[in-house]
C-alpha atoms as a PDB file:
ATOM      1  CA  UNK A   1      -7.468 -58.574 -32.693  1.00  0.00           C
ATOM      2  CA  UNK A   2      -8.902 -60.850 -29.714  1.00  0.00           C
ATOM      3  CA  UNK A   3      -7.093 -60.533 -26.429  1.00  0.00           C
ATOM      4  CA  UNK A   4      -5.569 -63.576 -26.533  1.00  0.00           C
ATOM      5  CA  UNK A   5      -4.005 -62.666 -29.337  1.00  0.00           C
ATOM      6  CA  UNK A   6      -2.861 -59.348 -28.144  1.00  0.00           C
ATOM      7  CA  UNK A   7      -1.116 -61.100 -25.110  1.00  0.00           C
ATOM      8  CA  UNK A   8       0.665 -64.254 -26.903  1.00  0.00           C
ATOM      9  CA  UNK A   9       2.383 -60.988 -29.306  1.00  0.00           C
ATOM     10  CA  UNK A  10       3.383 -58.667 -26.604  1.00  0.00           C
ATOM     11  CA  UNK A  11       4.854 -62.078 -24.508  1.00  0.00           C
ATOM     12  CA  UNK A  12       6.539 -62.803 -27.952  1.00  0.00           C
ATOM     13  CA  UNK A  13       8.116 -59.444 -28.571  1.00  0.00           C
ATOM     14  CA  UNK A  14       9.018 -59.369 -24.337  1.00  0.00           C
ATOM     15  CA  UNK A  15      11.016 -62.923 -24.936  1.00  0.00           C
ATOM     16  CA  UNK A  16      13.074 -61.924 -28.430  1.00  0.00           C
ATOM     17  CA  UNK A  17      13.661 -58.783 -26.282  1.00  0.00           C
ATOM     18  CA  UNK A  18      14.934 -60.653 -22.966  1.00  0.00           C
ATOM     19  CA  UNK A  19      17.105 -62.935 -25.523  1.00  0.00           C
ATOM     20  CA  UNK A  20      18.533 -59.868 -27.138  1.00  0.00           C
ATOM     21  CA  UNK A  21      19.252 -58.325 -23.592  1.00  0.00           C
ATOM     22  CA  UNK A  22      20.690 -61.702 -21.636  1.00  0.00           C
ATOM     23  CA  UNK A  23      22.795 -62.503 -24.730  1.00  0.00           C
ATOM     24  CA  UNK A  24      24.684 -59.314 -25.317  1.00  0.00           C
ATOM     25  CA  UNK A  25      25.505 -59.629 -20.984  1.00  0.00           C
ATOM     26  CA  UNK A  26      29.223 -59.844 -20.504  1.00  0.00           C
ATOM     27  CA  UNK A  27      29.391 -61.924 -17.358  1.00  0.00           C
ATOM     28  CA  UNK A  28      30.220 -65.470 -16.019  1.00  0.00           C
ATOM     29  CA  UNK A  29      28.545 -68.319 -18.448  1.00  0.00           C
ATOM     30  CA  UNK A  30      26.881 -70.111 -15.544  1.00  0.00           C
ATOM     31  CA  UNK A  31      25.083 -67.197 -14.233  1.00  0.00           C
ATOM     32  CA  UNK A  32      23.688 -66.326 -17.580  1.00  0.00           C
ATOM     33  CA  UNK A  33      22.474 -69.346 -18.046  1.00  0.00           C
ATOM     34  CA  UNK A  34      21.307 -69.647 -14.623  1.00  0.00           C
ATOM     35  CA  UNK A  35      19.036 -66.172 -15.699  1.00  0.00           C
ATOM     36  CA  UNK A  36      18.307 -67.677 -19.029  1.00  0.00           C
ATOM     37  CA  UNK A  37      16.669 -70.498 -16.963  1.00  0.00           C
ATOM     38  CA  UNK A  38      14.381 -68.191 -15.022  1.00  0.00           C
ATOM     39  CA  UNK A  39      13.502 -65.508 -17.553  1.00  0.00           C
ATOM     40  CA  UNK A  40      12.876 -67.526 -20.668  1.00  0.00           C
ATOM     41  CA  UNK A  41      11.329 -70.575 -19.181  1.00  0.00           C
ATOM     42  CA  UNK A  42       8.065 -69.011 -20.428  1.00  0.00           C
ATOM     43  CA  UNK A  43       5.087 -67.236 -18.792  1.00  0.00           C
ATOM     44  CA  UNK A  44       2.235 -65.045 -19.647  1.00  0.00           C
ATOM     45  CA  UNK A  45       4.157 -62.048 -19.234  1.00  0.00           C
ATOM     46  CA  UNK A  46       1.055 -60.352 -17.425  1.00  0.00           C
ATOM     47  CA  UNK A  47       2.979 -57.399 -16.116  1.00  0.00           C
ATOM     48  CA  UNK A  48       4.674 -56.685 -19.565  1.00  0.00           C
ATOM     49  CA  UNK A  49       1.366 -57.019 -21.240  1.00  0.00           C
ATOM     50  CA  UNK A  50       0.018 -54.413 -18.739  1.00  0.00           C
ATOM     51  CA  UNK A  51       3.257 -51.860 -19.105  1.00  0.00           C
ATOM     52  CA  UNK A  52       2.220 -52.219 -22.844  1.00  0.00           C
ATOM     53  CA  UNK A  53      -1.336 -51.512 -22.668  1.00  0.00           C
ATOM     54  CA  UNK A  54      -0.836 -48.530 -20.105  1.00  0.00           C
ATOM     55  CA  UNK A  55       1.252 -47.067 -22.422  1.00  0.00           C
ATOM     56  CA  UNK A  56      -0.690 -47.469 -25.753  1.00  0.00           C
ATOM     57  CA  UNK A  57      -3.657 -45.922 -23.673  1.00  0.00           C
ATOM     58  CA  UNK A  58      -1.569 -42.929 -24.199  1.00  0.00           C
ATOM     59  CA  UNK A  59      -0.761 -42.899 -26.525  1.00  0.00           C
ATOM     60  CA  UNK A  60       2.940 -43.930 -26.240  1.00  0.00           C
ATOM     61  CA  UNK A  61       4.985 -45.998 -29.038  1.00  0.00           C
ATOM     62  CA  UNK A  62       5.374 -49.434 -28.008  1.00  0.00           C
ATOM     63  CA  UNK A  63       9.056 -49.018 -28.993  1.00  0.00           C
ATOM     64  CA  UNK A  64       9.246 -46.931 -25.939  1.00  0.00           C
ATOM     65  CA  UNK A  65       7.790 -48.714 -23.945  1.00  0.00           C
ATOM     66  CA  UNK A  66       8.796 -52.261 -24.491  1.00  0.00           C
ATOM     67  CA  UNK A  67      12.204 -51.612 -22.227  1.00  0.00           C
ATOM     68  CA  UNK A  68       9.887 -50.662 -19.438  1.00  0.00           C
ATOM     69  CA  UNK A  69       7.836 -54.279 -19.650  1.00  0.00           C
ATOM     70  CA  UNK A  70      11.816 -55.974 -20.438  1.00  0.00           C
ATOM     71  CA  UNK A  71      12.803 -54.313 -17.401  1.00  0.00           C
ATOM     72  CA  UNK A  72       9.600 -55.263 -14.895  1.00  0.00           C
ATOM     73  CA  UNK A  73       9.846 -58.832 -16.049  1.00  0.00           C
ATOM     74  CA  UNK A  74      13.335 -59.123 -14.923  1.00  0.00           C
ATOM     75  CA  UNK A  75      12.693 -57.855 -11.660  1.00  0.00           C
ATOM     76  CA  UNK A  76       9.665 -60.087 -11.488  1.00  0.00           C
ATOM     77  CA  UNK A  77      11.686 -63.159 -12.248  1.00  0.00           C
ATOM     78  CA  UNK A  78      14.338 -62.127 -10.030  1.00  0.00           C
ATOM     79  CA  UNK A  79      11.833 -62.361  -7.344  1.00  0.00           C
ATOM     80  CA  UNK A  80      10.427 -65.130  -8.206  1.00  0.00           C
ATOM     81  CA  UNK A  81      14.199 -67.095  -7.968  1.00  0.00           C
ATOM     82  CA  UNK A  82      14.683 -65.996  -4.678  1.00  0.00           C
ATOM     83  CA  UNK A  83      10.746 -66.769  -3.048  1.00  0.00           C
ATOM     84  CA  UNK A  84      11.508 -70.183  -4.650  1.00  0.00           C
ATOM     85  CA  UNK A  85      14.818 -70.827  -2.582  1.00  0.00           C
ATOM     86  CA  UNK A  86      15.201 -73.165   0.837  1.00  0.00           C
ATOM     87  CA  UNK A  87      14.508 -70.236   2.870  1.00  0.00           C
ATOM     88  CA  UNK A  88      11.364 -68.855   1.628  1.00  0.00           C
ATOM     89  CA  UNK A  89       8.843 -71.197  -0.457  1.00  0.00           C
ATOM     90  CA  UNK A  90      11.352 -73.542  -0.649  1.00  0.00           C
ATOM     91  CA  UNK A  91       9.687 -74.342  -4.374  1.00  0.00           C
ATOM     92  CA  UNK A  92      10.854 -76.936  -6.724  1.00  0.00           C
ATOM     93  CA  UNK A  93       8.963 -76.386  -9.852  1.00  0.00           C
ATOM     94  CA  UNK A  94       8.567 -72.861 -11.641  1.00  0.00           C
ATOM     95  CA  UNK A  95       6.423 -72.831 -15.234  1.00  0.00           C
ATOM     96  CA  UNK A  96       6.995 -76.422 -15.547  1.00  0.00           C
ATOM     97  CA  UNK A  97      10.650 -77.040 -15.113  1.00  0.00           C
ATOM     98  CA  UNK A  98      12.629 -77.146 -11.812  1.00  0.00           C
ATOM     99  CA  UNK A  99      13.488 -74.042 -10.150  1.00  0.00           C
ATOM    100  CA  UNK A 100      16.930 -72.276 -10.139  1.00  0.00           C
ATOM    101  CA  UNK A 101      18.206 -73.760  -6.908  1.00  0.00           C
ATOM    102  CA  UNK A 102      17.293 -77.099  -8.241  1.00  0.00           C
ATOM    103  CA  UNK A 103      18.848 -76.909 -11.699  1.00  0.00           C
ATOM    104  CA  UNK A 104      21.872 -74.638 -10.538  1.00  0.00           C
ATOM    105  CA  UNK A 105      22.588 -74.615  -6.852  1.00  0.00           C
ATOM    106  CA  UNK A 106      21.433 -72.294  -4.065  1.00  0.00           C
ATOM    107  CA  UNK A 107      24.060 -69.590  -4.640  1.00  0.00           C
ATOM    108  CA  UNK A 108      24.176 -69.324  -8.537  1.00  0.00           C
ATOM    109  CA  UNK A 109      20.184 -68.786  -7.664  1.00  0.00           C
ATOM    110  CA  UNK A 110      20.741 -65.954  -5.440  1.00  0.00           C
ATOM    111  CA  UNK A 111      22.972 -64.238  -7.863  1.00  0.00           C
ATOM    112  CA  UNK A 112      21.072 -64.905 -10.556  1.00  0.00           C
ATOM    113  CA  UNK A 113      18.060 -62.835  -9.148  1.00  0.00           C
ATOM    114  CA  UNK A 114      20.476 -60.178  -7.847  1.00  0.00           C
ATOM    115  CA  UNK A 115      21.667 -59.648 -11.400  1.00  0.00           C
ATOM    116  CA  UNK A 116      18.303 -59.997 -12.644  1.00  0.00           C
ATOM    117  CA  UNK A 117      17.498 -57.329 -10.135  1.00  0.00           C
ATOM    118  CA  UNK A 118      20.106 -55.071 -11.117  1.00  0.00           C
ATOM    119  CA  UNK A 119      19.160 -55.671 -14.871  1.00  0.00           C
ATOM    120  CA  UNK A 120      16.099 -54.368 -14.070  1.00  0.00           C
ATOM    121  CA  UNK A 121      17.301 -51.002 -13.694  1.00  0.00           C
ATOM    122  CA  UNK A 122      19.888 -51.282 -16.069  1.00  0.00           C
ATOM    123  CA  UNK A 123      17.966 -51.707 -18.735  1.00  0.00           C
ATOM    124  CA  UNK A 124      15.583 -48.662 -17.626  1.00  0.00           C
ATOM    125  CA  UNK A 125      18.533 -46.292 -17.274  1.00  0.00           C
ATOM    126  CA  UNK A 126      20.125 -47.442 -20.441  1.00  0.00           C
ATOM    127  CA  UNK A 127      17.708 -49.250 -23.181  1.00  0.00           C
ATOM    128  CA  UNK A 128      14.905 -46.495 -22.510  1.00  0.00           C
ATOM    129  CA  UNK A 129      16.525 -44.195 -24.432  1.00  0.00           C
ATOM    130  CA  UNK A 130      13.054 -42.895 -26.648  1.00  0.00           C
ATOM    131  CA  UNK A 131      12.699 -41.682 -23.043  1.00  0.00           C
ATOM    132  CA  UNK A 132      13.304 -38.234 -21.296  1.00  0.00           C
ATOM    133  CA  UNK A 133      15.600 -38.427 -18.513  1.00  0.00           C
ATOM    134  CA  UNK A 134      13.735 -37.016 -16.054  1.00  0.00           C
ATOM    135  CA  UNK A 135      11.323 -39.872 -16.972  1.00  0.00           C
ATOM    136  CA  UNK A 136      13.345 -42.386 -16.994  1.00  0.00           C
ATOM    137  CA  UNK A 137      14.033 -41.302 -13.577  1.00  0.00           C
ATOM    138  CA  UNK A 138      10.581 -41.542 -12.158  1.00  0.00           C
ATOM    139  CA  UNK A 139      10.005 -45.266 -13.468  1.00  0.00           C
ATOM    140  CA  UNK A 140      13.407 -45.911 -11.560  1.00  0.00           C
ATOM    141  CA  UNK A 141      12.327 -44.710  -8.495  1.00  0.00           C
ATOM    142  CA  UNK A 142       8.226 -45.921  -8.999  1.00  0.00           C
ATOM    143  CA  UNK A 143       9.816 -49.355  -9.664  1.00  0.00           C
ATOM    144  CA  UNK A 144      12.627 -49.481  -6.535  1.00  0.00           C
ATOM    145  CA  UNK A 145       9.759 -48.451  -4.288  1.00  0.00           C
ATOM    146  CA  UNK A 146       7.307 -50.736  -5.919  1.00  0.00           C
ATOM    147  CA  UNK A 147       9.731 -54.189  -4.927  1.00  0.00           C
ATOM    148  CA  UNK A 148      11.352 -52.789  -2.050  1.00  0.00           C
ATOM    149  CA  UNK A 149      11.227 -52.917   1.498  1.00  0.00           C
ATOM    150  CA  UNK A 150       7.637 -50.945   1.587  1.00  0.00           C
ATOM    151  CA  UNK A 151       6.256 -53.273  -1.432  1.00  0.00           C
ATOM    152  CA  UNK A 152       7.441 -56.654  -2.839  1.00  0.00           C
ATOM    153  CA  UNK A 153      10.001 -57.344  -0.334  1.00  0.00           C
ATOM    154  CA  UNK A 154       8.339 -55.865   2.339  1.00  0.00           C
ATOM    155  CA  UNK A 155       4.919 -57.822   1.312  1.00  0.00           C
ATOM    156  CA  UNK A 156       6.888 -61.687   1.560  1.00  0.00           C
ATOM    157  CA  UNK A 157       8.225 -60.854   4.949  1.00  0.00           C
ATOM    158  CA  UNK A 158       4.566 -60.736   6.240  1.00  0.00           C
ATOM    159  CA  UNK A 159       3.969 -63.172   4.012  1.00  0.00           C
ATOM    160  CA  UNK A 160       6.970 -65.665   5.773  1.00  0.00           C
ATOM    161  CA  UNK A 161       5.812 -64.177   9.136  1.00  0.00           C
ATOM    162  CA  UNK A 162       2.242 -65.209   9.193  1.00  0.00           C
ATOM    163  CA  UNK A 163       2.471 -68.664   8.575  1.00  0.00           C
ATOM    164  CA  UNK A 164       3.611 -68.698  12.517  1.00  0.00           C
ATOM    165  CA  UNK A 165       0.081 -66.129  13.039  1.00  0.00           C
ATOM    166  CA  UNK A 166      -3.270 -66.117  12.100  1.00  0.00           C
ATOM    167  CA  UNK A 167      -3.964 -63.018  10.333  1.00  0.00           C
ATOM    168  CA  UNK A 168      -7.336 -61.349   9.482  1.00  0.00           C
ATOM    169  CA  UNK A 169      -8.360 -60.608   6.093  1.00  0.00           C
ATOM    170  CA  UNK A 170      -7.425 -56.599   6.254  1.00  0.00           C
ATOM    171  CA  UNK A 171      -3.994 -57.582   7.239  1.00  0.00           C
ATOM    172  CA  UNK A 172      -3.785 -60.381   4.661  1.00  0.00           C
ATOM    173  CA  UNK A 173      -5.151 -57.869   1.902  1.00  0.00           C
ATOM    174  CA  UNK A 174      -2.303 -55.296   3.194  1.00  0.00           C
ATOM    175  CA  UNK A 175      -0.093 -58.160   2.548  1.00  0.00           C
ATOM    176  CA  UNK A 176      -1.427 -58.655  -0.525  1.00  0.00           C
ATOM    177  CA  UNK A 177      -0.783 -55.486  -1.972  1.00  0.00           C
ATOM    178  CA  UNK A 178       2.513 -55.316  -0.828  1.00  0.00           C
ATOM    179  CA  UNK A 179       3.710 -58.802  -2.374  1.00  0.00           C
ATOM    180  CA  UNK A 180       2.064 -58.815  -5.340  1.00  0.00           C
ATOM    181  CA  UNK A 181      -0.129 -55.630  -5.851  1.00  0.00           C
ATOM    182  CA  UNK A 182       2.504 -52.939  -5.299  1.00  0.00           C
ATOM    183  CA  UNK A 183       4.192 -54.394  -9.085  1.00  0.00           C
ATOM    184  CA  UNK A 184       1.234 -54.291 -10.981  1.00  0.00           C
ATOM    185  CA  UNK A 185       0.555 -51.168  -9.626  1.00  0.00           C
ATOM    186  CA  UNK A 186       3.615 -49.858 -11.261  1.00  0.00           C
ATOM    187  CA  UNK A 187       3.158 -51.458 -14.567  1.00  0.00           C
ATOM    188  CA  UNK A 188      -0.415 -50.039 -14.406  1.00  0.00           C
ATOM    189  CA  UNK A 189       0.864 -46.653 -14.079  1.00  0.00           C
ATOM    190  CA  UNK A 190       3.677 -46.639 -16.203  1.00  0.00           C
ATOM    191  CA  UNK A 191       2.378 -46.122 -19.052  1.00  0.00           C
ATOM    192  CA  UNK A 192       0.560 -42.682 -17.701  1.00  0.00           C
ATOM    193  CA  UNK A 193       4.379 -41.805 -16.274  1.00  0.00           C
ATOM    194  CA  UNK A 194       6.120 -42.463 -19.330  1.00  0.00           C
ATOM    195  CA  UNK A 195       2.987 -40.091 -21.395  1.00  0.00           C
ATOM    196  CA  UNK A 196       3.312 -37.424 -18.317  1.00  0.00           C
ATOM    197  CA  UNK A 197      -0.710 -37.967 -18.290  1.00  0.00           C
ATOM    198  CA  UNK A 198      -2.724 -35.672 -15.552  1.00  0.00           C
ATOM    199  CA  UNK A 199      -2.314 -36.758 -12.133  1.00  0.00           C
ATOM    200  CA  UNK A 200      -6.253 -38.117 -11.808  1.00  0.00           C
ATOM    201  CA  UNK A 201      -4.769 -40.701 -14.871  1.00  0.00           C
ATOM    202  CA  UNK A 202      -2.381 -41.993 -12.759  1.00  0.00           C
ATOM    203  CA  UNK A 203      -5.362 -42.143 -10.021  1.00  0.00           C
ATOM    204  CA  UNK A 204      -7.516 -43.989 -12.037  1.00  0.00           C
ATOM    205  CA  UNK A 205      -5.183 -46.857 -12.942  1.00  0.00           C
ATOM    206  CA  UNK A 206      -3.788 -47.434  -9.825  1.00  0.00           C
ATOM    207  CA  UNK A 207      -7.217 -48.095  -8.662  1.00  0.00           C
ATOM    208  CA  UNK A 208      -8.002 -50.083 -11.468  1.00  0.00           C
ATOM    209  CA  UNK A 209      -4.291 -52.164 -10.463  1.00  0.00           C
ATOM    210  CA  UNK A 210      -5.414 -52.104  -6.607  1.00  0.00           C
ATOM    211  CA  UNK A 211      -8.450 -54.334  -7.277  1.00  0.00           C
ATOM    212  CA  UNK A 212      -6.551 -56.262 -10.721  1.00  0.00           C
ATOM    213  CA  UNK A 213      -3.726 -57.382  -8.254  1.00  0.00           C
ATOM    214  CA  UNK A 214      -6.192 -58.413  -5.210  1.00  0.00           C
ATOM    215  CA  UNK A 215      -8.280 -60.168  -7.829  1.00  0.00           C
ATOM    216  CA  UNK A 216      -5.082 -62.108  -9.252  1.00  0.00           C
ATOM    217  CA  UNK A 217      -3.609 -62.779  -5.564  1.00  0.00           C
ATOM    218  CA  UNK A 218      -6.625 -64.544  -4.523  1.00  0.00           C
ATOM    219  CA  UNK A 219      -7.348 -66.477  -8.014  1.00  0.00           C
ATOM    220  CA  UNK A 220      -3.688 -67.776  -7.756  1.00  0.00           C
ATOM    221  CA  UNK A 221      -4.476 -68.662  -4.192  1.00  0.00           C
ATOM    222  CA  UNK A 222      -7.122 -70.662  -5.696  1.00  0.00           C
ATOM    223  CA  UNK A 223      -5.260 -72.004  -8.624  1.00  0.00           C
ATOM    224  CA  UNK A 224      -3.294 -73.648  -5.254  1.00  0.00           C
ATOM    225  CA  UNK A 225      -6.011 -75.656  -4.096  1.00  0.00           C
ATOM    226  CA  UNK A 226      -7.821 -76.514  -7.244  1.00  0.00           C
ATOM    227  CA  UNK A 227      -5.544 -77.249 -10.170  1.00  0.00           C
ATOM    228  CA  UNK A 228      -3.106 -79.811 -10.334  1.00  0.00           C
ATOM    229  CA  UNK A 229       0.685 -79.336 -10.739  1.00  0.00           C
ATOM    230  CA  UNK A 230       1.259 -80.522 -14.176  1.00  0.00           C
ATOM    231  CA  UNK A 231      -1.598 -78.050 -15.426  1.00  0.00           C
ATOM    232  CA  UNK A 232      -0.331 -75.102 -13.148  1.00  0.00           C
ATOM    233  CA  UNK A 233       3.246 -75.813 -14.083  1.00  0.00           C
ATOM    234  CA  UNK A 234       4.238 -75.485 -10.207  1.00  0.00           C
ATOM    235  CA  UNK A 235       3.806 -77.983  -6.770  1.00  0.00           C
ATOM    236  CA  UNK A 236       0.077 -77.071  -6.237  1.00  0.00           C
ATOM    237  CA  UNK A 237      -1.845 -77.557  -2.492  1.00  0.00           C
ATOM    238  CA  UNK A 238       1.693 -76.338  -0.937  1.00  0.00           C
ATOM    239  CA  UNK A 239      -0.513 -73.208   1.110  1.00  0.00           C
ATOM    240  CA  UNK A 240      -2.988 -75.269   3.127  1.00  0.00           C
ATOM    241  CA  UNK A 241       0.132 -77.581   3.800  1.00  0.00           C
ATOM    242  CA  UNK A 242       1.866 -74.486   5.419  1.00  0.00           C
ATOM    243  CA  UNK A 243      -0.859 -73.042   6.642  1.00  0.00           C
ATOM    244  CA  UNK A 244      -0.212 -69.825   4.437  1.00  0.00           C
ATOM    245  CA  UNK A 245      -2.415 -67.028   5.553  1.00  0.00           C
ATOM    246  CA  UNK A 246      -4.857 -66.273   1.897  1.00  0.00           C
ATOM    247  CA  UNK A 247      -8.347 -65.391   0.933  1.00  0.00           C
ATOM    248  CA  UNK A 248      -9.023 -69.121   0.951  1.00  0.00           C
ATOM    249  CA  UNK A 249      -8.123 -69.882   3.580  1.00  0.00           C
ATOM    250  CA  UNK A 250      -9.992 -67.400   5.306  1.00  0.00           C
ATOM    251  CA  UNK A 251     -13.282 -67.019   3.076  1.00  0.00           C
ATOM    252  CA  UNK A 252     -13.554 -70.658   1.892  1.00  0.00           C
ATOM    253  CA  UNK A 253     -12.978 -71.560  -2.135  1.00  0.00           C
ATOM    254  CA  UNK A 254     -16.664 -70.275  -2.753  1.00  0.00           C
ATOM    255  CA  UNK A 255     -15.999 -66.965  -0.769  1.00  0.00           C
ATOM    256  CA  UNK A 256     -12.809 -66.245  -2.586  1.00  0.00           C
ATOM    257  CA  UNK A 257     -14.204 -66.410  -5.640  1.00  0.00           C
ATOM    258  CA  UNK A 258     -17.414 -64.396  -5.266  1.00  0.00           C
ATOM    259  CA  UNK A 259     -14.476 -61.756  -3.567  1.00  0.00           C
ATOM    260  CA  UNK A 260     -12.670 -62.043  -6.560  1.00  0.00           C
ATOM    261  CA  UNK A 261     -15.180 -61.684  -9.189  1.00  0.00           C
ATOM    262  CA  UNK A 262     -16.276 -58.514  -7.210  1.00  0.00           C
ATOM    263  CA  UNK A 263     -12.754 -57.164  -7.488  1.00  0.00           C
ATOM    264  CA  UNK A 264     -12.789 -57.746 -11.189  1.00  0.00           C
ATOM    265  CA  UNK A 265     -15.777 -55.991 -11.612  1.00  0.00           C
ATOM    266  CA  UNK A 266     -14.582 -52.991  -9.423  1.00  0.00           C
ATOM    267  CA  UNK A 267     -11.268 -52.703 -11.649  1.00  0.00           C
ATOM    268  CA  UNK A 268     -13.400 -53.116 -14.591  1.00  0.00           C
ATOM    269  CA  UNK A 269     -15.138 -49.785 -13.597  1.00  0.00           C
ATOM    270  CA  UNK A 270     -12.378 -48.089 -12.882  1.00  0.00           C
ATOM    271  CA  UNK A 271     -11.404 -48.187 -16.658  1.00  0.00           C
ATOM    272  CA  UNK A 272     -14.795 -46.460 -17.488  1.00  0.00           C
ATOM    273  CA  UNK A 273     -13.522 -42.885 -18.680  1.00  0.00           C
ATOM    274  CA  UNK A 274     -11.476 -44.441 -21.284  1.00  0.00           C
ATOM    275  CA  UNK A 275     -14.185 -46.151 -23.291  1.00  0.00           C
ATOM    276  CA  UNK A 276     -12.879 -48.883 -25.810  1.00  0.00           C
ATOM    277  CA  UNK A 277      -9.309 -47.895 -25.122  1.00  0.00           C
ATOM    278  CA  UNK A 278      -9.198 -49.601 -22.380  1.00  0.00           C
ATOM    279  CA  UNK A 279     -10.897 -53.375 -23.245  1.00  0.00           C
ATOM    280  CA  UNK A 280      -7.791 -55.047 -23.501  1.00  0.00           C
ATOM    281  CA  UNK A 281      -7.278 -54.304 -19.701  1.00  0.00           C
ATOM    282  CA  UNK A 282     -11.021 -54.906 -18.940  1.00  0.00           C
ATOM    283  CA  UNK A 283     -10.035 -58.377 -21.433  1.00  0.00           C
ATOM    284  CA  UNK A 284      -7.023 -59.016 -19.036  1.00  0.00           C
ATOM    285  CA  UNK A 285      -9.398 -58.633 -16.007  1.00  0.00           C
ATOM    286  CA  UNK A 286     -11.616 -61.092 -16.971  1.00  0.00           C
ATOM    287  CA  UNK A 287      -9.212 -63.615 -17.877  1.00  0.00           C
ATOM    288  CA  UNK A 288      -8.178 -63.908 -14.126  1.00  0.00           C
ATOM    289  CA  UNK A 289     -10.827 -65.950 -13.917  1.00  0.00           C
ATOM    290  CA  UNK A 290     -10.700 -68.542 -15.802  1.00  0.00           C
ATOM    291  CA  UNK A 291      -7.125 -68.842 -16.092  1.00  0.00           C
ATOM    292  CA  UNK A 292      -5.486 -72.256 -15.344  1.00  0.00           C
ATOM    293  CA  UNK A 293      -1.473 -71.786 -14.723  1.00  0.00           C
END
């Protein structure tokens, strides 16, 4: 089955799964459908796909670990609700339809991504039941350190901060990885986690997510100064109107690609012990670059 058609199943099976999940919550009607509005409004589902084909690497049951990719798309969405508010990117458009804050108000955004948030975990703790608990445990804790203060969080305070500096690129690749690198990182690895795979496993594919997550960081950078809104499904051109620190900015659109397509090639390598296994994560790498939205 071709890649493409690997990814439109597992985002197919991650949506009936997030419908199943959002409509069994017991909880105020306008903040489930403010979540509704942020977690089915589409998407590629790139970290999902990723907890999926960690797993089936080893050989795990996608059963158990389709709560895993539920969970890390929550917490994705979650933060993408609040980078989208006033006070951050101050966003109107998210996958083609206006943002939380825009269709709700400010607050019902914020609590939406707090519940989402929470969700997150819940639904790790709970719905992972095919799971040991001392497993179960470890994603927990991998994914609270992966979007908290020392990853995602952590990574969009620099973020905020250097549009008042001008940053080199080590410090906006440290950035990087913190905003957007330290997540993949954990869907990367989950799969070896939820397998209990050797220690140089989990080695391997967080080196392979290092360079997968740089790669993607700069060619959504450069989704933001070449593609238009309508095709991106978001307000395009908004960095170089803040003066965001990124690759392109830095490199120029010709340097941040040749820096990407090195990166792509690097994760591509890392992959190399686990032969055909692993060409629907070589597939996903690849895709980064020609990928329009």
């Amino acid at each position: 089955m071709p890649f493409s058609d690997d990814l439109a199943r597992i985002a197919a099976e991650v949506d009936r799964e997030l419908d199943d999940v959002l409509g069994g919550l017991v909880a105020p009607e306008r903040l489930v459908a403010a979540m509704r509005h942020a977690v089915l409004a589409g998407g590629k589902r790139l970290r999902p796909f990723l907890v999926m084909e960690s797993a089936a690497l080893f050989g795990v049951a996608p059963a158990s670990a389709m709560p895993v990719a539920v969970a890390i798309e929550c917490l994705h969405t979650y933060s993408l609700i609040h980078d989208d508010l006033p006070a951050m990117d101050d966003d109107v458009l998210r996958r083609g339809q206006p943002t939380v804050h825009v269709a709700f108000d400010e607050a019902t955004a914020i609590l939406a991504g707090d519940a989402l948030q929470a969700l997150a975990f819940e639904i790790i703790a709970g719905r992972a039941l095919a799971l040991e608990p001392d497993i179960r445990a470890r994603l927990a804790a991998d994914l609270a350190a992966a979007s908290g203060a020392g990853g995602m969080v952590g990574g969009q305070m620099l973020d905020l901060a250097f549009e008042a500096e001008k940053p080199g690129t080590d410090e906006i690749a440290a950035m990087q990885a913190m905003k957007t690198g330290a997540l993949f990182e954990f869907a990367c690895t989950s799969g070896a986690t939820m397998a209990r795979a050797a220690s140089e496993d989990h080695r391997r594919l967080a080196t392979f997510a290092a360079r997968f997550g740089a790669a993607f960081q700069i060619t959504d950078d450069l989704l933001d100064e070449e593609v238009s809104s309508d095709e991106a499904g978001k307000l395009t051109g908004k960095d170089a109107r803040r003066g965001k620190a990124t690759f392109v900015a830095g490199m120029g659109v010709d340097g941040a690609r040749a820096e990407a397509e090195r990166l792509v090639g690097a994760a591509c390598g890392a992959l190399a012990p686990y032969g055909p296994r692993a060409d629907n994560l070589r597939a996903v790498c690849r895709y980064l670059m020609t990928r329009r939205s």
